[in-house]
C-alpha atoms as a PDB file:
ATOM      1  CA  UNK A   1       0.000   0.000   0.000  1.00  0.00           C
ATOM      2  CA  UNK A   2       1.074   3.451  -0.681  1.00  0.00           C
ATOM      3  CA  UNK A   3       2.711   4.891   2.432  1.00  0.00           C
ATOM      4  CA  UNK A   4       0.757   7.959   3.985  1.00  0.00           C
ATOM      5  CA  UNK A   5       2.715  11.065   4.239  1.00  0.00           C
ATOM      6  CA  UNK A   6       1.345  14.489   5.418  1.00  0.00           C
ATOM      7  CA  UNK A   7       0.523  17.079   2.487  1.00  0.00           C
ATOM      8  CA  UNK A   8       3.264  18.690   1.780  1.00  0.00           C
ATOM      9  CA  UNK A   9       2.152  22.166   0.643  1.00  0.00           C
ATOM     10  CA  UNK A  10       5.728  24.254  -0.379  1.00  0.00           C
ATOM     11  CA  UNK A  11       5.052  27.865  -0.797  1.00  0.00           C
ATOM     12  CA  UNK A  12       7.639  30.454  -2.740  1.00  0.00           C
ATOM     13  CA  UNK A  13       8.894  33.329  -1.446  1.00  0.00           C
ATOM     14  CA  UNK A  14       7.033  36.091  -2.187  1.00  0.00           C
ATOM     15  CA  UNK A  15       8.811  37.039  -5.611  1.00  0.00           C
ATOM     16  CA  UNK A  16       6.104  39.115  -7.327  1.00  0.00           C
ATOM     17  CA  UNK A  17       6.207  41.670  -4.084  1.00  0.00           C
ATOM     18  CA  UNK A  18       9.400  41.698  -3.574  1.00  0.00           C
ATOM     19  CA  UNK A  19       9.809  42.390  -7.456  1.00  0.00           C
ATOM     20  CA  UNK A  20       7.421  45.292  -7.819  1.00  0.00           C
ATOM     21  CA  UNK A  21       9.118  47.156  -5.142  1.00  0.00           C
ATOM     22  CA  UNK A  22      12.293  47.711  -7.057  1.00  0.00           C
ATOM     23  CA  UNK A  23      13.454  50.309  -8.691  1.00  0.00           C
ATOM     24  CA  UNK A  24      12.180  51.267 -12.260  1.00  0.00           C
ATOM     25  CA  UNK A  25      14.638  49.638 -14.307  1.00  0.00           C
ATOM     26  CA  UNK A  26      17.044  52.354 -15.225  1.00  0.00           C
ATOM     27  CA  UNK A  27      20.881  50.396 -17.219  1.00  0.00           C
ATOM     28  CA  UNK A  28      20.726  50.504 -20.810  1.00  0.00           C
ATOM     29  CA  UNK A  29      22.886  47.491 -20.632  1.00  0.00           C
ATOM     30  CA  UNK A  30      20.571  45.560 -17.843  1.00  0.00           C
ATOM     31  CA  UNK A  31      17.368  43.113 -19.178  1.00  0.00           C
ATOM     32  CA  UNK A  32      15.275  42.249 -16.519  1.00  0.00           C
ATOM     33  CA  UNK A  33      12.883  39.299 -17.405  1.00  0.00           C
ATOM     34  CA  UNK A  34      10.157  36.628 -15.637  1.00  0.00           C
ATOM     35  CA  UNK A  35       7.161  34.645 -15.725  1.00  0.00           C
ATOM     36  CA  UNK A  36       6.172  31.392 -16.021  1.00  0.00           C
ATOM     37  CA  UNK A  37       8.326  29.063 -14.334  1.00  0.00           C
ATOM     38  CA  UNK A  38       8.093  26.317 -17.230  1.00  0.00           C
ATOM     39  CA  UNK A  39       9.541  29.056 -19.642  1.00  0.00           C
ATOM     40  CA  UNK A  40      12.751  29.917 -17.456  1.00  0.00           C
ATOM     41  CA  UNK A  41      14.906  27.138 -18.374  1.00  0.00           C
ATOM     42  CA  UNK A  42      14.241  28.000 -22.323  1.00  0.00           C
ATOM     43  CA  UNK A  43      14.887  31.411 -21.589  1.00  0.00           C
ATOM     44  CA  UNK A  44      18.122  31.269 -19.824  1.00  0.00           C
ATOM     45  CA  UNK A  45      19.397  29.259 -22.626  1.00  0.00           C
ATOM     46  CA  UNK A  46      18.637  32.069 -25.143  1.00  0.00           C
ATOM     47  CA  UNK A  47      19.753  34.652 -23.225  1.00  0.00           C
ATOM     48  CA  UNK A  48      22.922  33.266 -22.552  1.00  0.00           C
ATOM     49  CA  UNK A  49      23.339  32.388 -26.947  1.00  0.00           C
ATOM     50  CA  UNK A  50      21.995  36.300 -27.027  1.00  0.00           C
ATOM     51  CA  UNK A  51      24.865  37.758 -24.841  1.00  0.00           C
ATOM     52  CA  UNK A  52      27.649  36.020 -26.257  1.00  0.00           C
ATOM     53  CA  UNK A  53      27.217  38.038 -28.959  1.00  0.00           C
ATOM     54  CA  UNK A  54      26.042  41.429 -27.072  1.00  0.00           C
ATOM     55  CA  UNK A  55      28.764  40.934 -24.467  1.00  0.00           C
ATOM     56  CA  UNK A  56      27.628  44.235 -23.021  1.00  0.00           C
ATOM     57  CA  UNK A  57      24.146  43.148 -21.655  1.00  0.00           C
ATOM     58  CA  UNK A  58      23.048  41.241 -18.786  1.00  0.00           C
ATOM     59  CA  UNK A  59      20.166  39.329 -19.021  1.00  0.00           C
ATOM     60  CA  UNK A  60      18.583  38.913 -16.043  1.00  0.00           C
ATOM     61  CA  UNK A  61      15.842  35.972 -15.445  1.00  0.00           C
ATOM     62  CA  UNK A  62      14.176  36.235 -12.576  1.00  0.00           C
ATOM     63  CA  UNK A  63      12.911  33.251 -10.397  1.00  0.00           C
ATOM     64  CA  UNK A  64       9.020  31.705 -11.044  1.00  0.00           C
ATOM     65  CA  UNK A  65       6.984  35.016 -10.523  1.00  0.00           C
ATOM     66  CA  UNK A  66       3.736  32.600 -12.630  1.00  0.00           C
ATOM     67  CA  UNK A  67       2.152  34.037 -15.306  1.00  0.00           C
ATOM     68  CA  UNK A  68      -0.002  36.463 -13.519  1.00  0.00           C
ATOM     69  CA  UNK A  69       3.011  37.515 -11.842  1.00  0.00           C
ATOM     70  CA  UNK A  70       5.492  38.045 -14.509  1.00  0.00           C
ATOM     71  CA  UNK A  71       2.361  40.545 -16.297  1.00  0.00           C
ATOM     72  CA  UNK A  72       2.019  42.172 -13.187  1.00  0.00           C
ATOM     73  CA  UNK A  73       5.582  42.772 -12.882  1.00  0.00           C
ATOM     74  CA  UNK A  74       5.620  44.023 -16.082  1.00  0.00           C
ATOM     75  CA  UNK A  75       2.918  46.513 -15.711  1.00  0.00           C
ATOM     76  CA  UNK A  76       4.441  48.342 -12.893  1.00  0.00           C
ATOM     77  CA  UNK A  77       7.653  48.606 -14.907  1.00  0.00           C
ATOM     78  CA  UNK A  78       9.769  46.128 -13.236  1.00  0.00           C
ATOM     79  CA  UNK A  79      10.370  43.632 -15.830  1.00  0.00           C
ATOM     80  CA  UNK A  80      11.671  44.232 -19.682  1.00  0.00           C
ATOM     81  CA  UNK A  81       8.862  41.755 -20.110  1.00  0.00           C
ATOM     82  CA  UNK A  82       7.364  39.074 -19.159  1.00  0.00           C
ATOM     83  CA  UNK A  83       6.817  35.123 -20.529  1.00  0.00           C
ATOM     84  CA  UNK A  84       3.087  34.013 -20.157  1.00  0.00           C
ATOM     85  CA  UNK A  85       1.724  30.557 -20.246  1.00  0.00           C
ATOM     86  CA  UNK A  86      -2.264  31.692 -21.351  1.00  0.00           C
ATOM     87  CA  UNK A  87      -3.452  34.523 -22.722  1.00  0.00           C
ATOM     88  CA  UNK A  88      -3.697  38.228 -21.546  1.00  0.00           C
ATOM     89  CA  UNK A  89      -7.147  39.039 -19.524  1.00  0.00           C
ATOM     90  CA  UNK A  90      -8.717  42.264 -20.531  1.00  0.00           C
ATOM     91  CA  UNK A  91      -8.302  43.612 -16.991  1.00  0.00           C
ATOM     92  CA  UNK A  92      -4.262  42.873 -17.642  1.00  0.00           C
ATOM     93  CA  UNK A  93      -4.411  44.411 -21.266  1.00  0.00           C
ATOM     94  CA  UNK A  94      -6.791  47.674 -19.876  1.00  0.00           C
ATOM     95  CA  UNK A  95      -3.515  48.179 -17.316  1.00  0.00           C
ATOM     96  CA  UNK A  96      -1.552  49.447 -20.098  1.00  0.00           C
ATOM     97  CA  UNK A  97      -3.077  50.171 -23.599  1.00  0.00           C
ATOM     98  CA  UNK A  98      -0.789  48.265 -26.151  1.00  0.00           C
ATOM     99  CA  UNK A  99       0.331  45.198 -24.032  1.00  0.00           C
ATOM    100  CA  UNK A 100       0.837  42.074 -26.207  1.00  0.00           C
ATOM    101  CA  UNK A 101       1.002  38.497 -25.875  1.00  0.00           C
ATOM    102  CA  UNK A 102       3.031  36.854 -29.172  1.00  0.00           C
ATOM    103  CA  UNK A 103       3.101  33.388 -29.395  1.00  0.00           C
ATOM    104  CA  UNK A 104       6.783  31.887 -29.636  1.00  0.00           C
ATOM    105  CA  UNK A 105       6.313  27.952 -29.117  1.00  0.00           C
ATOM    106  CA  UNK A 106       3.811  25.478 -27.769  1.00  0.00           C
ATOM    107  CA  UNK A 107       5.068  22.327 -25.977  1.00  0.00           C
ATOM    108  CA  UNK A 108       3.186  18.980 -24.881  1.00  0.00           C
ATOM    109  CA  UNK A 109       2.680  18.298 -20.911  1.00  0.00           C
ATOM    110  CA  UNK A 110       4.191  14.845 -20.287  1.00  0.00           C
ATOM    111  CA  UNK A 111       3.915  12.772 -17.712  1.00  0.00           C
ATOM    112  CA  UNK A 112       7.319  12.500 -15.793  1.00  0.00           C
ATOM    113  CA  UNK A 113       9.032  10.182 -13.545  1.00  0.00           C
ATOM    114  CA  UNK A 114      11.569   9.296 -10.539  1.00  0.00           C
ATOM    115  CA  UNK A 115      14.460   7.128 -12.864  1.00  0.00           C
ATOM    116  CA  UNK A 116      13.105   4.216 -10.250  1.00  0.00           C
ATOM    117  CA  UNK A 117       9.450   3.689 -11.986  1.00  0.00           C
ATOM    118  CA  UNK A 118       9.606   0.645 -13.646  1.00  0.00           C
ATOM    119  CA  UNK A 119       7.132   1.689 -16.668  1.00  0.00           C
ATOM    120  CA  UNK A 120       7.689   2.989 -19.404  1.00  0.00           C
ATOM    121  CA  UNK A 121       4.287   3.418 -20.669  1.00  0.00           C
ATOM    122  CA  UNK A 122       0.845   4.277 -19.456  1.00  0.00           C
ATOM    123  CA  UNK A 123      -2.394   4.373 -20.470  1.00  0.00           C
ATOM    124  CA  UNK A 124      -4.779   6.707 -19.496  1.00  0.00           C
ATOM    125  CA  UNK A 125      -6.950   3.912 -17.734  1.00  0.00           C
ATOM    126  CA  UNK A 126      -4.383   3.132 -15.704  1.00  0.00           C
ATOM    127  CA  UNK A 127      -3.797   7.762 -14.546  1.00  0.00           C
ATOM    128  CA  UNK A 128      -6.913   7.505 -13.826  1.00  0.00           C
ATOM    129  CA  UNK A 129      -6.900   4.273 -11.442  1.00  0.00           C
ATOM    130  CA  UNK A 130      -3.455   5.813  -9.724  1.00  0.00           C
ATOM    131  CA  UNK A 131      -5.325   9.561  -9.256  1.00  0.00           C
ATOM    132  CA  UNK A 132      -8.439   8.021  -7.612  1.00  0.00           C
ATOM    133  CA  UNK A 133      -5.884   5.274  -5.577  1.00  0.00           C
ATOM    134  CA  UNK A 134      -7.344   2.405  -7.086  1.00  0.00           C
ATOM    135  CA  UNK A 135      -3.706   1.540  -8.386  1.00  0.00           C
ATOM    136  CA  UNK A 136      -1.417   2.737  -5.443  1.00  0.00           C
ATOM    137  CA  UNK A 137       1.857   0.452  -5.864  1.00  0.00           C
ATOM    138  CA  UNK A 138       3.827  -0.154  -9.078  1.00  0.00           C
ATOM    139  CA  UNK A 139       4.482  -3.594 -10.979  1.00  0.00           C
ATOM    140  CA  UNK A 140       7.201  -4.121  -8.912  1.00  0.00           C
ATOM    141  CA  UNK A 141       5.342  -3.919  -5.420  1.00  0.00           C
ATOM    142  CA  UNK A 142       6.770  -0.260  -4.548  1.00  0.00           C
ATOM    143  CA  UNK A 143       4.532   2.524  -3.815  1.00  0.00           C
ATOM    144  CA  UNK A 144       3.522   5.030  -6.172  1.00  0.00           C
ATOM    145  CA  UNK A 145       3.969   8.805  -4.885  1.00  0.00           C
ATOM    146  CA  UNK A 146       2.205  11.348  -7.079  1.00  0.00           C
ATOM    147  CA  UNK A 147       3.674  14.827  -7.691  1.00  0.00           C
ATOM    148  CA  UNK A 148       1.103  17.954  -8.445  1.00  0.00           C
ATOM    149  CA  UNK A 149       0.535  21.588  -9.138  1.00  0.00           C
ATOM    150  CA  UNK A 150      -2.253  23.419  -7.443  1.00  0.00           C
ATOM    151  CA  UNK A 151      -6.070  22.772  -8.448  1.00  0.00           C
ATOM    152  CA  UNK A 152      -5.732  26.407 -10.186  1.00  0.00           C
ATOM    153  CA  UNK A 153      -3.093  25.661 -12.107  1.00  0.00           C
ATOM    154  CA  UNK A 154      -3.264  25.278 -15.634  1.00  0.00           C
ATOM    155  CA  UNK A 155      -1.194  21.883 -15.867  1.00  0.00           C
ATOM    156  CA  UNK A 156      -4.012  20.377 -13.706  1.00  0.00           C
ATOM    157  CA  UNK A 157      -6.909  21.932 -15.506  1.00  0.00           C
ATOM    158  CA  UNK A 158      -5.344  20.995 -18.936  1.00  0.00           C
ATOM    159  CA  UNK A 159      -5.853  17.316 -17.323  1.00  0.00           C
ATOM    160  CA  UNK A 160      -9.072  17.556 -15.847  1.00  0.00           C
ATOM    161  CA  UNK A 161     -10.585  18.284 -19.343  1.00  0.00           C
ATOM    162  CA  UNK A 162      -9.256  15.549 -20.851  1.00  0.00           C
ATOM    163  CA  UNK A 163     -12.330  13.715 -19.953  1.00  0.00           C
ATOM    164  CA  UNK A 164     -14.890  13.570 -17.410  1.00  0.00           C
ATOM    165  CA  UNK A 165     -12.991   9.937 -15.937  1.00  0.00           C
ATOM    166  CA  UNK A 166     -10.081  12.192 -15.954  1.00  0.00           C
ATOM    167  CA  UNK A 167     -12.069  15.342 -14.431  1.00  0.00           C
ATOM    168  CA  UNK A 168     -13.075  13.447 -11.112  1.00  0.00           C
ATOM    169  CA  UNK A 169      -9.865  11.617 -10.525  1.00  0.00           C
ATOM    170  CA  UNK A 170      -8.048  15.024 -10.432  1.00  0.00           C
ATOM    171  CA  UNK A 171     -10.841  16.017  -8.234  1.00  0.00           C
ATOM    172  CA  UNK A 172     -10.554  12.546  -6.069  1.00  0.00           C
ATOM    173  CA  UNK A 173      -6.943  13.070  -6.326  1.00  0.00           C
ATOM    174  CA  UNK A 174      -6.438  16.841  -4.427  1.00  0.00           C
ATOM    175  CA  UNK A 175      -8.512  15.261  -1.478  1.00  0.00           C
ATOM    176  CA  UNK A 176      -6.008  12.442  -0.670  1.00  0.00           C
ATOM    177  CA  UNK A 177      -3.379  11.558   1.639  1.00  0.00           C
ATOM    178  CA  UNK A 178       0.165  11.275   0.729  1.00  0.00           C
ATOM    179  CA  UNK A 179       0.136  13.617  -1.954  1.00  0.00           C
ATOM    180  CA  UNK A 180       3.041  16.534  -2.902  1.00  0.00           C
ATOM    181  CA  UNK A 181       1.490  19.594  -4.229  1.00  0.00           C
ATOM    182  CA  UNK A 182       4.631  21.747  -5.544  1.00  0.00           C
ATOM    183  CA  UNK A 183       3.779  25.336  -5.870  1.00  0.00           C
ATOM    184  CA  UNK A 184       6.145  26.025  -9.174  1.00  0.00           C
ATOM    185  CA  UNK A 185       6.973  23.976 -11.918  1.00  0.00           C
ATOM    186  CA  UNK A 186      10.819  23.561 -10.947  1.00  0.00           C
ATOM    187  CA  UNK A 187       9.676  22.053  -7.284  1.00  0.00           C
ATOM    188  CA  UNK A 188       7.682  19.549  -9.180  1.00  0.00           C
ATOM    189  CA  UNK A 189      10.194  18.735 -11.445  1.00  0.00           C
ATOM    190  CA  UNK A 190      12.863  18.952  -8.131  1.00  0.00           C
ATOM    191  CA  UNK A 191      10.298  16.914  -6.150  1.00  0.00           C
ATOM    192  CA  UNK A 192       9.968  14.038  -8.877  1.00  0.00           C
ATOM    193  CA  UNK A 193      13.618  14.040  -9.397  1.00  0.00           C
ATOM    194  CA  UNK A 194      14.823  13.298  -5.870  1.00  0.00           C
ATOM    195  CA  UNK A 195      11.820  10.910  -4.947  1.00  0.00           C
ATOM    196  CA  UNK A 196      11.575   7.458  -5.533  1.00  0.00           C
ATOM    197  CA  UNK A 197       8.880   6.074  -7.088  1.00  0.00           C
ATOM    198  CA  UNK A 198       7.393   9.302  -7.748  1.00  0.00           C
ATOM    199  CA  UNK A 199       5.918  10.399 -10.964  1.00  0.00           C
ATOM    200  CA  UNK A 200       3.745  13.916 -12.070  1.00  0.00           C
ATOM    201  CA  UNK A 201       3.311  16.098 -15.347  1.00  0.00           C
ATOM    202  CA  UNK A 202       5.237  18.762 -16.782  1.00  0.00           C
ATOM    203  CA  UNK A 203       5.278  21.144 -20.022  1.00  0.00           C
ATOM    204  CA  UNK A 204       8.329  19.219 -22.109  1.00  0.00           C
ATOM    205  CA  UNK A 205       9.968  22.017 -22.411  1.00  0.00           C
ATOM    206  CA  UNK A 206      11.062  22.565 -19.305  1.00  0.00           C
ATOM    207  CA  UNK A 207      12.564  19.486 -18.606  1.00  0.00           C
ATOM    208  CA  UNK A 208      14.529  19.395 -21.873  1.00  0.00           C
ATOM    209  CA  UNK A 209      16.034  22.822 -20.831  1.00  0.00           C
ATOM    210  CA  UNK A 210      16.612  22.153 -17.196  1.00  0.00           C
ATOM    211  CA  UNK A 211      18.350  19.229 -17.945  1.00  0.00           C
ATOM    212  CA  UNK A 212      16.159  17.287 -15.640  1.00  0.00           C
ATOM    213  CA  UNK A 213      17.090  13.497 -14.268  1.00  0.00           C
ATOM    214  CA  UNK A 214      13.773  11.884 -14.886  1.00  0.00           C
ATOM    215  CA  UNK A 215      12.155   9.287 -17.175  1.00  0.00           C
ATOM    216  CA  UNK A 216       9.614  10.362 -19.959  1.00  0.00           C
ATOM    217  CA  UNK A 217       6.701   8.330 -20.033  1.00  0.00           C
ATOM    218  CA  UNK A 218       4.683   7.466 -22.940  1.00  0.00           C
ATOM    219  CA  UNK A 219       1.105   7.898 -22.377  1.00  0.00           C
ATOM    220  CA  UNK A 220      -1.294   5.910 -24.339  1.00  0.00           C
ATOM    221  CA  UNK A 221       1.498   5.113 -26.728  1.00  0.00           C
ATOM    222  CA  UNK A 222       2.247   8.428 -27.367  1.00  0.00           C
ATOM    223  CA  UNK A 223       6.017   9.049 -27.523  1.00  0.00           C
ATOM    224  CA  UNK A 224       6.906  12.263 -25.400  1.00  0.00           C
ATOM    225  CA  UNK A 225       8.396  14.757 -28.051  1.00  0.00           C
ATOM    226  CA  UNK A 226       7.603  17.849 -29.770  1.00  0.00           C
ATOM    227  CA  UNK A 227       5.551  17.074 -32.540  1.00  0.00           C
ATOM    228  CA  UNK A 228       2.932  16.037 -30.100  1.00  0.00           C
ATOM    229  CA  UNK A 229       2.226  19.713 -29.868  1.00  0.00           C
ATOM    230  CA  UNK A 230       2.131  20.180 -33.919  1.00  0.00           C
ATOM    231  CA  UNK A 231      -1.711  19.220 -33.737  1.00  0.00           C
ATOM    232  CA  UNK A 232      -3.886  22.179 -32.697  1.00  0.00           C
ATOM    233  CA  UNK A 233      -6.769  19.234 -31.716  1.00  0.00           C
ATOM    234  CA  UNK A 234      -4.118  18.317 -29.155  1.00  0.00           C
ATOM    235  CA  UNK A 235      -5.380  19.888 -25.696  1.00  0.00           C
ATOM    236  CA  UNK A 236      -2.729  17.780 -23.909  1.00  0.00           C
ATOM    237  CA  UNK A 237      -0.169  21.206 -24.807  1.00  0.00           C
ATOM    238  CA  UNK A 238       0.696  24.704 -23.698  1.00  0.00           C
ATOM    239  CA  UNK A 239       1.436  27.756 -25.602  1.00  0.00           C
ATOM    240  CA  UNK A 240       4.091  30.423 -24.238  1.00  0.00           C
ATOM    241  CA  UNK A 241       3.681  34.075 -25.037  1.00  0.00           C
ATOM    242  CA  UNK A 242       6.332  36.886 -24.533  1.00  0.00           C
ATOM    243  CA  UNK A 243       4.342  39.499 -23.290  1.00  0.00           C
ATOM    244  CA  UNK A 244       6.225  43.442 -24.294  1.00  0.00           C
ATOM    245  CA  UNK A 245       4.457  46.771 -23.276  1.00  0.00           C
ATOM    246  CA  UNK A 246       4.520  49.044 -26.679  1.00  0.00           C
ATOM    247  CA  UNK A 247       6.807  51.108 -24.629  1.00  0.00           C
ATOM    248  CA  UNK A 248       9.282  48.044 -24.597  1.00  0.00           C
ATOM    249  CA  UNK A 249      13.581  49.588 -24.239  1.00  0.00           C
ATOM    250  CA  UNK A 250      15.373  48.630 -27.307  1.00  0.00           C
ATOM    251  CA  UNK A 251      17.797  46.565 -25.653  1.00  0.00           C
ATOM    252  CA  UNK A 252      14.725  44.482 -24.880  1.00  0.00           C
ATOM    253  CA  UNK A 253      13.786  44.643 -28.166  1.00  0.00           C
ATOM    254  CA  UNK A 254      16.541  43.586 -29.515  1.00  0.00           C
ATOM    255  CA  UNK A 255      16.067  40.047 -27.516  1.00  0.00           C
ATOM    256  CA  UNK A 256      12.856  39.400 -28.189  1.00  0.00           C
ATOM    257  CA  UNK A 257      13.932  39.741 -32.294  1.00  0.00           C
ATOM    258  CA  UNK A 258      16.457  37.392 -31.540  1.00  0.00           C
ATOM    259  CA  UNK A 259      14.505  34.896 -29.546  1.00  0.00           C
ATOM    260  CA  UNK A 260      12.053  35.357 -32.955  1.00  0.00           C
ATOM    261  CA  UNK A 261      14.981  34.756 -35.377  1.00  0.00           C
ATOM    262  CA  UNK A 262      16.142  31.688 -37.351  1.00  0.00           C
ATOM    263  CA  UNK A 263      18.825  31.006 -34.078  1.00  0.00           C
ATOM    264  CA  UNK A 264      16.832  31.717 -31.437  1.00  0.00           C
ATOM    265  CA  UNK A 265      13.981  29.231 -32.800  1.00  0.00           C
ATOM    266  CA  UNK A 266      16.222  26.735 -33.396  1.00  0.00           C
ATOM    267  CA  UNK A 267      17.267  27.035 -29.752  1.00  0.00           C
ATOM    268  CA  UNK A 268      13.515  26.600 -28.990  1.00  0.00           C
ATOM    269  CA  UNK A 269      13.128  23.613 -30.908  1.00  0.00           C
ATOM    270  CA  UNK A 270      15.877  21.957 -29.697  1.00  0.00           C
ATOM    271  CA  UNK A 271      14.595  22.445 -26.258  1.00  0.00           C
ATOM    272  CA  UNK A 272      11.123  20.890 -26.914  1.00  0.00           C
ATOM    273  CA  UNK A 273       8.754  23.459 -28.744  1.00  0.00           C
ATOM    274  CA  UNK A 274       6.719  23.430 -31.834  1.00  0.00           C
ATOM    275  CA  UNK A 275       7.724  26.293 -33.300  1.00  0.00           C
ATOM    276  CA  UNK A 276       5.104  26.648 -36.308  1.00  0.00           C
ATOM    277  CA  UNK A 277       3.048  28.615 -33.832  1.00  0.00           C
ATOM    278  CA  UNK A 278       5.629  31.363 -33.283  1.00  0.00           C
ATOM    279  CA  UNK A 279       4.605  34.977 -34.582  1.00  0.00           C
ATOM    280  CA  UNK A 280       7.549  37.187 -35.717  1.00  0.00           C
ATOM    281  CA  UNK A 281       5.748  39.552 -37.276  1.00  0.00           C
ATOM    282  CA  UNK A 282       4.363  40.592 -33.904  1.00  0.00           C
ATOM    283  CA  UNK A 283       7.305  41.884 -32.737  1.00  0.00           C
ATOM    284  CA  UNK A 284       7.857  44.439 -34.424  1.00  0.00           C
ATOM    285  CA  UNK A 285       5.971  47.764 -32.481  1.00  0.00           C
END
């Protein structure tokens, strides 16, 4: 049987407030940037292929502020801008007439395990039967411990509409014993790294870039890559925006054309993103 541990509810710093009570950002040669946390690894990859060839900026990427908080950031002038895992609201795009969200690469959420799972595969039968802890032990006889984001975030919600099976064993899922709810995408990652038998789901992206030490696990057959992101049917994916203000510095500028260049998408797909989403042409003010 699985082993009963107390929630474990980890809670970040307080980023976001800390952030917005900086300074305006005032070095020509300084880019300040945040967001999502799935989007950081990617990120810090291009920045650091950006400033080897601008050796006079510093790029600066901020730790997991979440979507919300990377916008907010950005509206009070603390960040460059921001990286954005959904959409702007219109409350977020009424804070500062202009604000954009461009596309720059969708990625499939995989299911992710401790190197000590001994699957390789799963179907979504058998999700559903370890969610609702029909299925708590693996083949081998040890127990299964499951990894999560918060109800409210998107990962989770992106699950719970795969189907309504899927909806309530999500649902069955937050109310149970044992579980590890990780409050940004690199504790889960962290948390299914350094736990055996544990297993959760994560944008691909992010553990491409982060180099993480876990196993990729197929679910219903489907081999974790990009191209599972190419179909726009697909729900099982995310889309990452770069969100500028139309008052963006032209250092920052400068990035985000790069990031939207031949180089910096290359970087992107290497690191686990469908890139035929991407809009260039929106960077441009």
């Amino acid at each position: 049987m699985l082993t009963r541990y107390v929630r474990t509810l980890v809670r970040c710093t307080a980023c976001a407030v800390a952030l917005l009570s900086m300074p305006a950002l005032a070095a020509a040669d300084m880019i300040r940037i945040g967001g999502t946390g799935a989007s950081l690894g990617p990120m810090k990859i291009l920045a650091e292929a950006y400033e080897e060839v601008n050796p006079e900026l510093v790029i600066e990427v901020l730790p997991s502020l979440g979507s919300g908080g990377g916008i907010r950031a950005l509206t009070e002038g603390a960040l460059d801008f921001s990286m954005s895992a959904r959409p702007l609201k219109d409350k977020e795009k009424a804070a500062v007439e202009g604000m954009r969200a461009i596309p720059y690469g969708r990625t499939p959420l995989v299911v992710i395990a401790n190197p000590t799972v001994p699957v390789d595969e799963l179907s979504l039968d058998q999700l559903v039967a370890i969610y609702t802890g029909e299925t708590t032990q693996w083949e081998d006889g040890s127990p299964i411990r499951i990894v999560t984001r918060p109800l409210s975030e998107s990962d989770v919600q992106i699950q719970r509409e795969i189907s309504p099976e899927m909806a309530n064993a999500v649902d069955v899922l937050m109310d149970r014993d044992g579980l590890v709810i990780a409050r940004s995408d690199q504790l889960n990652a962290g948390f299914v790294e350094d736990t055996p038998g544990s297993f959760g789901v994560a944008p691909l992206a992010q553990i491409i870039a982060e180099d993480r030490r876990v196993k990729l696990i197929a679910l219903e057959g489907d081999v974790p890559t990009a191209d599972l992101a190419r179909d726009p049917s697909n729900d099982f994916a995310k889309t990452f925006r770069i969100v500028v203000r139309p008052d963006i510095s032209e250092a920052a500028q400068g990035f985000v054309d790069f990031i939207f260049s031949p180089e910096g998408m290359e970087i992107l797909e290497a690191n686990g993103y469908y890139i035929g989403v991407a809009r260039p042409v929106d960077t441009q003010s």
